[in-house]
N, C-alpha and C. Protein backbone atom coordinates (compact mmCIF):
# COMPACT_ATOMS: atom_id res chain seq x y z
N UNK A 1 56.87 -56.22 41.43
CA UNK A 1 58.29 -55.96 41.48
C UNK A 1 59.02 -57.16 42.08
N UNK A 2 58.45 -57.55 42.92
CA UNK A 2 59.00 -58.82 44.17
C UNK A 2 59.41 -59.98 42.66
N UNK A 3 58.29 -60.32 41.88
CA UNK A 3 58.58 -61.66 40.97
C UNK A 3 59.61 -61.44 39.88
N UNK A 4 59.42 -60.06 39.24
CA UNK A 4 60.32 -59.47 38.62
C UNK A 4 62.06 -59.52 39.01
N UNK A 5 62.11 -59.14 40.87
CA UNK A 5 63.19 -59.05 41.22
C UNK A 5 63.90 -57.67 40.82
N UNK A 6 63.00 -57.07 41.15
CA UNK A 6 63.89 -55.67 40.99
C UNK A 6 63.23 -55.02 42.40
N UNK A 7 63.95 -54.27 43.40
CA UNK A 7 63.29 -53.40 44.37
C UNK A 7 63.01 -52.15 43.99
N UNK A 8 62.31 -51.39 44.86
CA UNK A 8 61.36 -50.79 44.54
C UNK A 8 62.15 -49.05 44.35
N UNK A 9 63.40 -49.38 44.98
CA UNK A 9 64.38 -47.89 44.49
C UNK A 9 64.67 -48.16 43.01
N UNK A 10 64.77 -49.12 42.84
CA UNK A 10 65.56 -49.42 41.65
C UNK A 10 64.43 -49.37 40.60
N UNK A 11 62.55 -50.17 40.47
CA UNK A 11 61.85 -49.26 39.49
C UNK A 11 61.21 -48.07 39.62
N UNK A 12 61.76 -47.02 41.10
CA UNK A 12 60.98 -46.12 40.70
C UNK A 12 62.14 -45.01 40.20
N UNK A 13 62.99 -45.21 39.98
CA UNK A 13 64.58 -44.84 39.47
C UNK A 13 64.25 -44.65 37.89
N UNK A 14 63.80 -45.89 37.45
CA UNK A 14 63.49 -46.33 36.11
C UNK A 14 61.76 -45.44 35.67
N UNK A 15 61.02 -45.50 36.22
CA UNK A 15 59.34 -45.39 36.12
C UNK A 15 58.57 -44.31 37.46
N UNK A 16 58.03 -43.12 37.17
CA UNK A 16 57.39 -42.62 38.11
C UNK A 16 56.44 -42.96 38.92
N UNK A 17 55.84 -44.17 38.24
CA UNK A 17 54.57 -44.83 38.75
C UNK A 17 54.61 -46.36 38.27
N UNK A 18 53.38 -47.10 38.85
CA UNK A 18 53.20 -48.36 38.06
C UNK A 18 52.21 -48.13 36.42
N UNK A 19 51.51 -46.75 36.75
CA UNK A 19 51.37 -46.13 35.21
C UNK A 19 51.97 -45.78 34.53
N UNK A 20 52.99 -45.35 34.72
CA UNK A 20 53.93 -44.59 33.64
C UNK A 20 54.93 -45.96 33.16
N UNK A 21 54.75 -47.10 34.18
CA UNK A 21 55.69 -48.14 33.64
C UNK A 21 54.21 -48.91 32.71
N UNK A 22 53.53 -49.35 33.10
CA UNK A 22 52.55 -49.67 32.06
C UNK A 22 52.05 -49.24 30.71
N UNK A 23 51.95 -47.94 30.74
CA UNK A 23 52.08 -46.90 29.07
C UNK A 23 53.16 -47.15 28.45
N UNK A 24 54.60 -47.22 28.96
CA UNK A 24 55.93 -47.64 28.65
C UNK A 24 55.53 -49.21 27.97
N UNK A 25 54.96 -50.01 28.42
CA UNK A 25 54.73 -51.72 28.16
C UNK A 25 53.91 -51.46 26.91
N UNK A 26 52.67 -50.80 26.95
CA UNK A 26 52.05 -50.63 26.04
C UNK A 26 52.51 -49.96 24.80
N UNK A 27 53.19 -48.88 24.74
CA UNK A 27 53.77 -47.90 24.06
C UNK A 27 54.90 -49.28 23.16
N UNK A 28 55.33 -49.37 23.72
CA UNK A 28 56.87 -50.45 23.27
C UNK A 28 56.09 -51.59 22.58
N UNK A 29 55.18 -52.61 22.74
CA UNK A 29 54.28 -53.09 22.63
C UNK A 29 54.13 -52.94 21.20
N UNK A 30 53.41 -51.58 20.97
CA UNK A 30 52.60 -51.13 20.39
C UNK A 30 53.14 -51.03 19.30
N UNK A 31 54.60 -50.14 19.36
CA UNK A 31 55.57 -50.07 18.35
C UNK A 31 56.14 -51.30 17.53
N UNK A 32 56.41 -52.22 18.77
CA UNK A 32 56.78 -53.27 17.54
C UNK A 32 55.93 -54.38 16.74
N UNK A 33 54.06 -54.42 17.26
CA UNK A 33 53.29 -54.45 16.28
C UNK A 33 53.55 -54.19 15.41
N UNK A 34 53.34 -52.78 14.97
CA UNK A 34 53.12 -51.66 14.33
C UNK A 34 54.57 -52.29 12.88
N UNK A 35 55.87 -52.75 13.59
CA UNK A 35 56.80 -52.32 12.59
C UNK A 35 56.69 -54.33 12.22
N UNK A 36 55.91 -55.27 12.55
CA UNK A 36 56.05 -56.36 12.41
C UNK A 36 55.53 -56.16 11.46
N UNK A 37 54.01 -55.58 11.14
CA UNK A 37 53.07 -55.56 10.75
C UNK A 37 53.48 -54.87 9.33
N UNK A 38 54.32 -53.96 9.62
CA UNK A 38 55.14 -53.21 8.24
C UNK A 38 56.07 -54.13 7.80
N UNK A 39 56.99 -54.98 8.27
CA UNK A 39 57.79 -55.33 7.73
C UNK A 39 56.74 -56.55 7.09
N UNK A 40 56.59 -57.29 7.60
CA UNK A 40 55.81 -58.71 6.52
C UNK A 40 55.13 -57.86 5.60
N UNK A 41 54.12 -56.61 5.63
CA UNK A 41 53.43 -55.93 4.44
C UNK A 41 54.25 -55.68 3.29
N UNK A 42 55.64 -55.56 3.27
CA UNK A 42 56.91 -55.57 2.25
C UNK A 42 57.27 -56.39 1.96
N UNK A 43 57.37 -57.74 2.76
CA UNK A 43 57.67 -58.97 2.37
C UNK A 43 56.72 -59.56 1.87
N UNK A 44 55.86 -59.45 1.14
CA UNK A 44 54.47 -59.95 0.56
C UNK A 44 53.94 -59.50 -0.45
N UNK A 45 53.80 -60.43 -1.81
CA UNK A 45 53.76 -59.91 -2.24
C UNK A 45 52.66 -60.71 -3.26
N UNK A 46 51.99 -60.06 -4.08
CA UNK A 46 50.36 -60.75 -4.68
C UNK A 46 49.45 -60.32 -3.67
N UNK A 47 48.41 -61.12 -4.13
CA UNK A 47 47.36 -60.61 -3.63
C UNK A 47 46.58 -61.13 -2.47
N UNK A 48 45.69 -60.49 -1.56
CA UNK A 48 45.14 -60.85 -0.71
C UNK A 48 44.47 -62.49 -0.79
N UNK A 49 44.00 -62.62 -1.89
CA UNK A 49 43.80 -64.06 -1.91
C UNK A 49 44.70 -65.10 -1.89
N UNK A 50 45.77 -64.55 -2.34
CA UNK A 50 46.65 -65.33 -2.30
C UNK A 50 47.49 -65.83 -0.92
């Protein structure tokens, strides 16, 4: 929190834990894999060898 610069009322305001803020990182993360990974699969087009 200290490097971040946020105190510690202020992320536990935001996050119940340093887990529930980490699943949050991952989760968010995860999602915009997920829609990168969709969007170039539409923008592409031929074949794997190609």
């Amino acid at each position: 929190m200290k490097s971040a610069g946020v105190s510690k009322g202020t992320f536990y305001w935001y996050f119940e834990s340093k887990e529930t803020m980490t699943l949050e990182l991952i989760s968010g993360g995860r999602d915009k894999l997920v829609e990168t990974i969709a969007t170039g699969y539409r923008k592409k087009t031929g074949t794997v060898e190609d």
